[in-house]
PDB file of N, CA and C in Angstrom:
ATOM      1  N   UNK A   1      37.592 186.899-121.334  1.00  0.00           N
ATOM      2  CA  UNK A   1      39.011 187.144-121.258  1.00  0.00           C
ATOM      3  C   UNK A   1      39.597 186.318-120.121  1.00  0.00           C
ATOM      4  N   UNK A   2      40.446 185.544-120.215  1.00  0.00           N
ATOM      5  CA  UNK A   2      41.267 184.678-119.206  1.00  0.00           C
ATOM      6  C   UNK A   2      42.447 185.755-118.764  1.00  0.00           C
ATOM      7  N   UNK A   3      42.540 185.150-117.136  1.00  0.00           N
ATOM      8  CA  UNK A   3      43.834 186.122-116.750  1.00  0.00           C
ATOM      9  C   UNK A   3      44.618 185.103-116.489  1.00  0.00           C
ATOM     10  N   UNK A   4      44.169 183.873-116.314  1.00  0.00           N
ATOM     11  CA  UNK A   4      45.407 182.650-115.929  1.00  0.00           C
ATOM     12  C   UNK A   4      45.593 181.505-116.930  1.00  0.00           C
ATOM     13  N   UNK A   5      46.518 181.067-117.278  1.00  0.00           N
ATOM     14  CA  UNK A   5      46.538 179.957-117.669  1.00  0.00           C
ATOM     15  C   UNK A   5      45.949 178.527-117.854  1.00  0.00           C
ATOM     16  N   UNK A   6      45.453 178.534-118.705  1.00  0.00           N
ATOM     17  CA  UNK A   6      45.125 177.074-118.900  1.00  0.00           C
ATOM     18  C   UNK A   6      45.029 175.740-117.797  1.00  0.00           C
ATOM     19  N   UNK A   7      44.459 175.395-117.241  1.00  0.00           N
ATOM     20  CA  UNK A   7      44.933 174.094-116.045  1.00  0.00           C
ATOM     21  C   UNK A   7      45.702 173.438-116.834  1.00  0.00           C
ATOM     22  N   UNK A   8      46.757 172.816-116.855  1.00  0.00           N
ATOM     23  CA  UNK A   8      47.273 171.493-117.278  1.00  0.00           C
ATOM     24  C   UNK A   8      46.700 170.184-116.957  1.00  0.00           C
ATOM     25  N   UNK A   9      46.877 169.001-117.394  1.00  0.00           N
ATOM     26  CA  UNK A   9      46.301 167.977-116.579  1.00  0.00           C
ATOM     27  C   UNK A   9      47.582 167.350-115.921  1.00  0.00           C
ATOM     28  N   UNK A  10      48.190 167.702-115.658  1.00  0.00           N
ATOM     29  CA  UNK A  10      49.853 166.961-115.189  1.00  0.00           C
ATOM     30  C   UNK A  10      49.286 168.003-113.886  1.00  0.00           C
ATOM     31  N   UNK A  11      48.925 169.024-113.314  1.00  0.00           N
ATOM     32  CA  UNK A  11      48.860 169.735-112.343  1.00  0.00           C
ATOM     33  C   UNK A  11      47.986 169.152-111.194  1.00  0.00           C
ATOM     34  N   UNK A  12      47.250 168.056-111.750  1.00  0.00           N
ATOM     35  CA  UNK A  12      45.795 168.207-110.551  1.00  0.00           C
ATOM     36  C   UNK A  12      46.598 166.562-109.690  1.00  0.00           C
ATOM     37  N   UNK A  13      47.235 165.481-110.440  1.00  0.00           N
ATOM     38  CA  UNK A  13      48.165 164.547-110.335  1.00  0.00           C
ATOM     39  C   UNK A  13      48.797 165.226-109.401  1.00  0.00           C
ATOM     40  N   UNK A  14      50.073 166.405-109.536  1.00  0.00           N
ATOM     41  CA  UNK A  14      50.982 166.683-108.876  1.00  0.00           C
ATOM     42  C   UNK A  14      50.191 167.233-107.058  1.00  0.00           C
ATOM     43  N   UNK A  15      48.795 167.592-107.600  1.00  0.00           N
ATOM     44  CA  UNK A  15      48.063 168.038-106.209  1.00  0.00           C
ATOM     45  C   UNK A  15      48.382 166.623-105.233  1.00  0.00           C
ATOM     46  N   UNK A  16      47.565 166.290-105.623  1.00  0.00           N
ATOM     47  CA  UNK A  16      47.199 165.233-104.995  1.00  0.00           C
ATOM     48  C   UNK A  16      48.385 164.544-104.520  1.00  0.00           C
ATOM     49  N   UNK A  17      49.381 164.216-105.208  1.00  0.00           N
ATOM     50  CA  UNK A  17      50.596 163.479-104.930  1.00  0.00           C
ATOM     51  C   UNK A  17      50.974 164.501-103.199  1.00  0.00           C
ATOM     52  N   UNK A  18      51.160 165.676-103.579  1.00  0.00           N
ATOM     53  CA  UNK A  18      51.378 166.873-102.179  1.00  0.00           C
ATOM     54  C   UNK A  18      49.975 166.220-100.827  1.00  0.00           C
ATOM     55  N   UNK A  19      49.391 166.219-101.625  1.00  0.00           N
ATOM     56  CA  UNK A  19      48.125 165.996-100.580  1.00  0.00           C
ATOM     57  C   UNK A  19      48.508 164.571 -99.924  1.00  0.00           C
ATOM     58  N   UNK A  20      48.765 163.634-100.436  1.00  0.00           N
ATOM     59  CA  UNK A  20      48.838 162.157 -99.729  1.00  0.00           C
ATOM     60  C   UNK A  20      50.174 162.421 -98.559  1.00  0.00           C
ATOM     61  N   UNK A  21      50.906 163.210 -99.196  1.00  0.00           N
ATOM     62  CA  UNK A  21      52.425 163.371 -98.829  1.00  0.00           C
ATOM     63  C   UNK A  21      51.824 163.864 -97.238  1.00  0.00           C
ATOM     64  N   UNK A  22      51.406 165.462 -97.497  1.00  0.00           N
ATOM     65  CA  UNK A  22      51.230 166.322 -96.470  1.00  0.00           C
ATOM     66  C   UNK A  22      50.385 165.331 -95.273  1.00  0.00           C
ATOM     67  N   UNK A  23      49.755 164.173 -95.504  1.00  0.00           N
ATOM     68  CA  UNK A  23      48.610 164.196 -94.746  1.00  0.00           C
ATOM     69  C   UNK A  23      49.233 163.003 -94.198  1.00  0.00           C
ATOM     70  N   UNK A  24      50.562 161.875 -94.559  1.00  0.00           N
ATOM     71  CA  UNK A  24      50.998 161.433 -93.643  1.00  0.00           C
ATOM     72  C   UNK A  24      51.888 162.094 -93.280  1.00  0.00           C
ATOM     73  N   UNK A  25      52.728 163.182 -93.469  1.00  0.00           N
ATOM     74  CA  UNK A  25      53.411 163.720 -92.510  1.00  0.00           C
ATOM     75  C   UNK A  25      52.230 164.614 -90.588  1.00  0.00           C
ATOM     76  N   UNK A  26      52.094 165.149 -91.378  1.00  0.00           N
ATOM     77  CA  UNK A  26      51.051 165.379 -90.325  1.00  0.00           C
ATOM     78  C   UNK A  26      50.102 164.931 -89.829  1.00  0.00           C
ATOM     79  N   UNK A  27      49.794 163.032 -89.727  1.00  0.00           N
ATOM     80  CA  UNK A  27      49.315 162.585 -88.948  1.00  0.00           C
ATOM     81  C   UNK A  27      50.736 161.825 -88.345  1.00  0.00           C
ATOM     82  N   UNK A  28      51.822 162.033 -89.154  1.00  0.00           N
ATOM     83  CA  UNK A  28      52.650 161.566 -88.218  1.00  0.00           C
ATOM     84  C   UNK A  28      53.470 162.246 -86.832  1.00  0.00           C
ATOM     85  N   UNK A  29      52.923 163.821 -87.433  1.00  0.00           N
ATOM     86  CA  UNK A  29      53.453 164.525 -86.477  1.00  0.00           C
ATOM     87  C   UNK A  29      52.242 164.847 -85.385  1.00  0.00           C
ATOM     88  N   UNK A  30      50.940 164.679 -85.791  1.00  0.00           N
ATOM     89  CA  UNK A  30      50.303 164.638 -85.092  1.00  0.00           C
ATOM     90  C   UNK A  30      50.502 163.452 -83.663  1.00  0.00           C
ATOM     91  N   UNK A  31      50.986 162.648 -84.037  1.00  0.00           N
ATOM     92  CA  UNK A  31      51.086 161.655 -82.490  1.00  0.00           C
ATOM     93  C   UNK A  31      51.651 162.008 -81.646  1.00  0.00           C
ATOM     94  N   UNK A  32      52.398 162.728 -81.825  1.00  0.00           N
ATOM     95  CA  UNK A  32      53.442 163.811 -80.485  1.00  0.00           C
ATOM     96  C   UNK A  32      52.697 164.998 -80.225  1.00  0.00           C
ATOM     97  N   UNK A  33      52.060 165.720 -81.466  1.00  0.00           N
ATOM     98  CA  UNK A  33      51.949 167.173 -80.627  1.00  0.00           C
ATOM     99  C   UNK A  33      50.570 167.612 -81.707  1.00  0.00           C
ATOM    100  N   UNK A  34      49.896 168.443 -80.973  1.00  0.00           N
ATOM    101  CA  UNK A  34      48.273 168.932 -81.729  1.00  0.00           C
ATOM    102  C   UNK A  34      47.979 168.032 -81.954  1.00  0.00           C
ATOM    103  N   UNK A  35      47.064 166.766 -81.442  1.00  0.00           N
ATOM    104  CA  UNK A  35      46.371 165.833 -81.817  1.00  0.00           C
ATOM    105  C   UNK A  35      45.401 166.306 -82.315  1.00  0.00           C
ATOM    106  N   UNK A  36      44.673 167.168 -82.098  1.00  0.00           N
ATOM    107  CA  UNK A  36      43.250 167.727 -82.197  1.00  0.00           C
ATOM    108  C   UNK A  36      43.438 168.177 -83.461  1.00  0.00           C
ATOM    109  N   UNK A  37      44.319 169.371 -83.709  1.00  0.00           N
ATOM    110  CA  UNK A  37      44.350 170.017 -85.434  1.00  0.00           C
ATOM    111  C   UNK A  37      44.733 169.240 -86.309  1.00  0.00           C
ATOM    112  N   UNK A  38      45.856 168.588 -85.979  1.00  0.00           N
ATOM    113  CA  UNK A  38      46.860 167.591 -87.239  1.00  0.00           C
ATOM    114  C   UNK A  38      45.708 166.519 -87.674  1.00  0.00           C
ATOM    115  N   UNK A  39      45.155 166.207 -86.547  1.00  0.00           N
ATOM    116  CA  UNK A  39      44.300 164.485 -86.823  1.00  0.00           C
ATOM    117  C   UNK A  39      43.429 164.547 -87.771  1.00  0.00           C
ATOM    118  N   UNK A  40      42.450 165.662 -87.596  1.00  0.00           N
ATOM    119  CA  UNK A  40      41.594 165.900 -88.829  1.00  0.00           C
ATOM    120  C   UNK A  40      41.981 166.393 -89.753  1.00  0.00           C
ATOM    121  N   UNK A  41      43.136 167.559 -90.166  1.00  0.00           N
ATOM    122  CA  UNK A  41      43.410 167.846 -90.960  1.00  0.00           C
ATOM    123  C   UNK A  41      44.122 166.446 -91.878  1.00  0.00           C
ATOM    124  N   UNK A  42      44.889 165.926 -91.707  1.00  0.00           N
ATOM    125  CA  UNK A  42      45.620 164.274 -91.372  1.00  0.00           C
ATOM    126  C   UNK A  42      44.255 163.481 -92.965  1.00  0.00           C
ATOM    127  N   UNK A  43      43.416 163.594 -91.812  1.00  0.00           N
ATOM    128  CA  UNK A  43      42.086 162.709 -92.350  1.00  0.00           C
ATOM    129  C   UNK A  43      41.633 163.117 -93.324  1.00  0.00           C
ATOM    130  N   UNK A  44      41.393 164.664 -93.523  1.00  0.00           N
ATOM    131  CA  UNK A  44      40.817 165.627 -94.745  1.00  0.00           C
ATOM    132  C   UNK A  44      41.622 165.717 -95.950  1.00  0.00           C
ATOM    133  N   UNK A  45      43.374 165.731 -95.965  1.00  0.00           N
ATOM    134  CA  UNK A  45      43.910 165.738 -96.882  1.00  0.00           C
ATOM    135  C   UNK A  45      44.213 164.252 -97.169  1.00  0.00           C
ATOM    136  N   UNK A  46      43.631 163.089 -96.642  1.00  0.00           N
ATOM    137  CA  UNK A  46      43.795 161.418 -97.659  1.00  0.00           C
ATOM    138  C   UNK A  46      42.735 161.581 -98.186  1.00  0.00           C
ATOM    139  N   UNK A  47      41.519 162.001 -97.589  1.00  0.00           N
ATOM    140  CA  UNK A  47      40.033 161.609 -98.022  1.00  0.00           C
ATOM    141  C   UNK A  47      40.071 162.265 -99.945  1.00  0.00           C
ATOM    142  N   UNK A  48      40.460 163.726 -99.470  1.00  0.00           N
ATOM    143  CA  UNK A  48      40.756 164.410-100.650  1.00  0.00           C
ATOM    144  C   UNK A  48      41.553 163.846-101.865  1.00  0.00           C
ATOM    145  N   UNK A  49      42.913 163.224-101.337  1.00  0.00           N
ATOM    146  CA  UNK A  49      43.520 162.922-102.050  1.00  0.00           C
ATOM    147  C   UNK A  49      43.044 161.355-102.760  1.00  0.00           C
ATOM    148  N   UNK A  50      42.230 160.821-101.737  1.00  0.00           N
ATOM    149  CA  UNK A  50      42.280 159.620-102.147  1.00  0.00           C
ATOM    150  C   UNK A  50      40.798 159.584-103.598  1.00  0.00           C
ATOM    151  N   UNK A  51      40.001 160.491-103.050  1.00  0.00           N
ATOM    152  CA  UNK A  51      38.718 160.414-103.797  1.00  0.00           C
ATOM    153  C   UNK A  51      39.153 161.229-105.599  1.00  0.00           C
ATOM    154  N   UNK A  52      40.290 162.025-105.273  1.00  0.00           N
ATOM    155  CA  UNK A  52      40.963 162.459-107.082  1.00  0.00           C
ATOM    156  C   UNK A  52      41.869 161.483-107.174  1.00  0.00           C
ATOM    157  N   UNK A  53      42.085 159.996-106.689  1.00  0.00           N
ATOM    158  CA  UNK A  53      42.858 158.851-107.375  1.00  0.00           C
ATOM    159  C   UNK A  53      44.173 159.454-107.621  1.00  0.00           C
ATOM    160  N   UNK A  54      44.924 160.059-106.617  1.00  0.00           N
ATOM    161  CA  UNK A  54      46.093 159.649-106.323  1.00  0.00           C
ATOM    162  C   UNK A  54      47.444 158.603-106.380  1.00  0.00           C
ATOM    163  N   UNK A  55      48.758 158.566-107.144  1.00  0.00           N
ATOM    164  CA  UNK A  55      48.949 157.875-107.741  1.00  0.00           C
ATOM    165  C   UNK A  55      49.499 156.990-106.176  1.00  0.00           C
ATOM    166  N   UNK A  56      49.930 158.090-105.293  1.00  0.00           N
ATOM    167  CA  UNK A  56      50.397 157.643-103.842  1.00  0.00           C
ATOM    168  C   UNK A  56      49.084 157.152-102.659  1.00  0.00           C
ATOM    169  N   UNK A  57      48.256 156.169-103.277  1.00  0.00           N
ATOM    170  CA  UNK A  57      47.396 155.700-102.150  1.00  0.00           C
ATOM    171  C   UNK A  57      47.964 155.116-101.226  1.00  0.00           C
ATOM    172  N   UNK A  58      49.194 154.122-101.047  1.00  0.00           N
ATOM    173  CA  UNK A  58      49.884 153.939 -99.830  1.00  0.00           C
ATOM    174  C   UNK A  58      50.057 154.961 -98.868  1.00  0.00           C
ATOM    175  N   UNK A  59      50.340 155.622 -99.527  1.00  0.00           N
ATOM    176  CA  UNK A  59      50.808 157.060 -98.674  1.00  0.00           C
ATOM    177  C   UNK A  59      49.612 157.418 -97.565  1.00  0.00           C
ATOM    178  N   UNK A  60      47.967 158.123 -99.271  1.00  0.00           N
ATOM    179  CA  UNK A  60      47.484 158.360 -98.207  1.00  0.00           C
ATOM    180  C   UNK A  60      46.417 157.921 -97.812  1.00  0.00           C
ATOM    181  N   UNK A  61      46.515 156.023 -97.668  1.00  0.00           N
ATOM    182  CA  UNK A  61      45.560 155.621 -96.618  1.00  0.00           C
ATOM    183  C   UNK A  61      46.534 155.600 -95.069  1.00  0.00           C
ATOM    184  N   UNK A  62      48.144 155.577 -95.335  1.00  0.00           N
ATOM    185  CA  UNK A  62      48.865 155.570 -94.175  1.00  0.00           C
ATOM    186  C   UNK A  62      48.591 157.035 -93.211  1.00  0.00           C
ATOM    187  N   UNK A  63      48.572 158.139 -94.374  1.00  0.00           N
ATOM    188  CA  UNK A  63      48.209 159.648 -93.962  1.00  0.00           C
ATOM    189  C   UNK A  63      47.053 159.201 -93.115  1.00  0.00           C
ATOM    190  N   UNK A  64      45.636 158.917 -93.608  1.00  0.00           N
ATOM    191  CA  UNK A  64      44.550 158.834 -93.084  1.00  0.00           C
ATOM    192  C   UNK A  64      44.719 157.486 -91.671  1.00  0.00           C
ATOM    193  N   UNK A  65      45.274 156.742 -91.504  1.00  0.00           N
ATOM    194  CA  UNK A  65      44.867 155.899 -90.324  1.00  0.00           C
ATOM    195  C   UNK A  65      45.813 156.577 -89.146  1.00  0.00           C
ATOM    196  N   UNK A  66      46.846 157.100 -89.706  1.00  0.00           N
ATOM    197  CA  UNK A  66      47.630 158.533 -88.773  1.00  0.00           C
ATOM    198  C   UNK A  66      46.880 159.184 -87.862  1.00  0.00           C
ATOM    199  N   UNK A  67      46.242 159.899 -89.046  1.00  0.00           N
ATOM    200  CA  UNK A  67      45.332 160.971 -88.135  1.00  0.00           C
ATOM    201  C   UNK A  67      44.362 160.174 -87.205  1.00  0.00           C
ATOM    202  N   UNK A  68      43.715 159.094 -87.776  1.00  0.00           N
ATOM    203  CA  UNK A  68      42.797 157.923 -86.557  1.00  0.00           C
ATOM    204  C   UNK A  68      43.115 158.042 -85.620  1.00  0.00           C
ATOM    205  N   UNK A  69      45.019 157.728 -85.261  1.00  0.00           N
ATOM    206  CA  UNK A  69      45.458 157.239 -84.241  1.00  0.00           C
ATOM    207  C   UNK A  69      46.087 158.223 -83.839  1.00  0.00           C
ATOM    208  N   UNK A  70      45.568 159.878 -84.306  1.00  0.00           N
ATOM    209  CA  UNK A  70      45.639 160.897 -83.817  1.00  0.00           C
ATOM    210  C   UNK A  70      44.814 161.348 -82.480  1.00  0.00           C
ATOM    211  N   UNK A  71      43.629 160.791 -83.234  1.00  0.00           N
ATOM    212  CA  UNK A  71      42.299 161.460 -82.378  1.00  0.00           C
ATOM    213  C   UNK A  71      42.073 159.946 -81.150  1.00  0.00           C
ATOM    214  N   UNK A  72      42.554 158.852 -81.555  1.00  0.00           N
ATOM    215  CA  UNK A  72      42.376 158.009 -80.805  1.00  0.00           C
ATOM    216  C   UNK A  72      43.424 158.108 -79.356  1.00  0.00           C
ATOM    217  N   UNK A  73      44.980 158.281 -79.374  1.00  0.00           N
ATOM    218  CA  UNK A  73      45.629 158.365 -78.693  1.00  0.00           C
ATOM    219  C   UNK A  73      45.289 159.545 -78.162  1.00  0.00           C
ATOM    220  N   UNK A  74      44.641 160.576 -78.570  1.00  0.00           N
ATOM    221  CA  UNK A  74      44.444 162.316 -77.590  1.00  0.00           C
ATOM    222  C   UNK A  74      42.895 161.794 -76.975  1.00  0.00           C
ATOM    223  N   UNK A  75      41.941 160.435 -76.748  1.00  0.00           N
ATOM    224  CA  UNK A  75      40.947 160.583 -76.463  1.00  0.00           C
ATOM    225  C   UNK A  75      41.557 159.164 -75.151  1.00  0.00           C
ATOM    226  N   UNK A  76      42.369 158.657 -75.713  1.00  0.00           N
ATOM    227  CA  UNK A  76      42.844 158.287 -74.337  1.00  0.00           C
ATOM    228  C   UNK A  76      43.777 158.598 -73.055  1.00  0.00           C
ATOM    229  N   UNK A  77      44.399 159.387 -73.877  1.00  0.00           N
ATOM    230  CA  UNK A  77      45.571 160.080 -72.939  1.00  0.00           C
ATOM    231  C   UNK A  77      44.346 161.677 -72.154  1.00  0.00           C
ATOM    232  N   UNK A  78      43.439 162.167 -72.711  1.00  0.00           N
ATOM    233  CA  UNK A  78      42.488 162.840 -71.915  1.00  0.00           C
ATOM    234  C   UNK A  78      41.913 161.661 -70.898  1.00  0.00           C
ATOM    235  N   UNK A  79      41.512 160.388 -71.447  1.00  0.00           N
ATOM    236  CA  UNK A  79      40.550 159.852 -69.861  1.00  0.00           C
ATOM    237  C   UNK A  79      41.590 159.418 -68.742  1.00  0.00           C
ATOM    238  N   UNK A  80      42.860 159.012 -69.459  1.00  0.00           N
ATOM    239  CA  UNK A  80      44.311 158.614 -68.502  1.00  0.00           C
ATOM    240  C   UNK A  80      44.191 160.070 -67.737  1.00  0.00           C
ATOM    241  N   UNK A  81      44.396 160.986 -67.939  1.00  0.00           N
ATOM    242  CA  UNK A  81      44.977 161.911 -67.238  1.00  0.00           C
ATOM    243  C   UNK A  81      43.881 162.687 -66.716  1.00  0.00           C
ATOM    244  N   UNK A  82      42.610 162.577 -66.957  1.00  0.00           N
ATOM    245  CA  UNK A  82      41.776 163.074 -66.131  1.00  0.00           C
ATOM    246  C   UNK A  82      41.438 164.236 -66.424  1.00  0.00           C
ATOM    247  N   UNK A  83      41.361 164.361 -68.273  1.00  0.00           N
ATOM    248  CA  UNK A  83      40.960 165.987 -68.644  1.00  0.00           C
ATOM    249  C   UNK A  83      42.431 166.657 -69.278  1.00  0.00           C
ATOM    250  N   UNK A  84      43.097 166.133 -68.922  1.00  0.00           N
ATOM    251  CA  UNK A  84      44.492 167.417 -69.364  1.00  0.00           C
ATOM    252  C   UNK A  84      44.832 167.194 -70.586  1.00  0.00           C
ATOM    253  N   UNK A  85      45.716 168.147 -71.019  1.00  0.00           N
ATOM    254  CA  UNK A  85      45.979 167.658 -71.895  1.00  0.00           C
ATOM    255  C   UNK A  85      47.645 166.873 -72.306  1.00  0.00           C
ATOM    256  N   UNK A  86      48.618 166.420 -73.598  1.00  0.00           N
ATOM    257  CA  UNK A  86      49.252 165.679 -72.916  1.00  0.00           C
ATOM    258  C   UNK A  86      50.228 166.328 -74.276  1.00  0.00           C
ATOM    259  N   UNK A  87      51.609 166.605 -73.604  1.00  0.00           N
ATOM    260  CA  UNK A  87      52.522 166.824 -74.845  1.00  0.00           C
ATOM    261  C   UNK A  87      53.792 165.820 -74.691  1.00  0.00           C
ATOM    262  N   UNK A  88      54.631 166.173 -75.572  1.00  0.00           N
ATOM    263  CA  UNK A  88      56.012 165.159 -75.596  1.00  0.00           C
ATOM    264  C   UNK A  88      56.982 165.856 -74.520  1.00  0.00           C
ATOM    265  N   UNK A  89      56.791 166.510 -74.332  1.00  0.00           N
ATOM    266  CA  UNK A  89      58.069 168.047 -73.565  1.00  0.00           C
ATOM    267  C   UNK A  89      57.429 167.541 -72.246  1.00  0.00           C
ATOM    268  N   UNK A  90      56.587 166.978 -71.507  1.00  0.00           N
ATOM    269  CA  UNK A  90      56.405 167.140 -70.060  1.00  0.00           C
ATOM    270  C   UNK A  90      55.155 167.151 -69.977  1.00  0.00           C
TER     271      UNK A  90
END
């Protein structure tokens, strides 16, 4: 007995399209603030999106080198500052 509907195949497309989306926004927001959460998450939703062939791969190899220069800018701004950590506000 099914309790849900059918998958469509127009549905797993529309994922993924969200996924490339989400993952450069939040490696873009990652460069200002949560480097640490956004960056990988950033990285996890292109990898995802990119490996179900996504129709937006611009998107998310841009999503994925985001988050790079997520974890890259929070691993220099820790040796600049000597451990701390570093936000946009001060």
């Amino acid at each position: 007995m099914r309790l849900t509907a059918p998958p469509r195949r127009n549905t797993g497309r529309r994922d993924t399209e969200g996924m490339a989306v989400a993952s450069f926004v939040l490696g873009l927001i990652g460069l200002v603030v949560l480097n640490l959460v956004l960056g990988p998450v950033a990285i996890a939703l292109a990898l995802i999106a990119l490996r179900r062939n996504t129709p937006r791969r611009f998107r998310a190899w841009l999503g994925f080198w985001l988050g790079v220069a997520d974890l890259l800018v929070l691993a220099v701004l820790l040796m600049v500052n000597g451990g701390t950590a570093w936000t946009a506000f001060g």
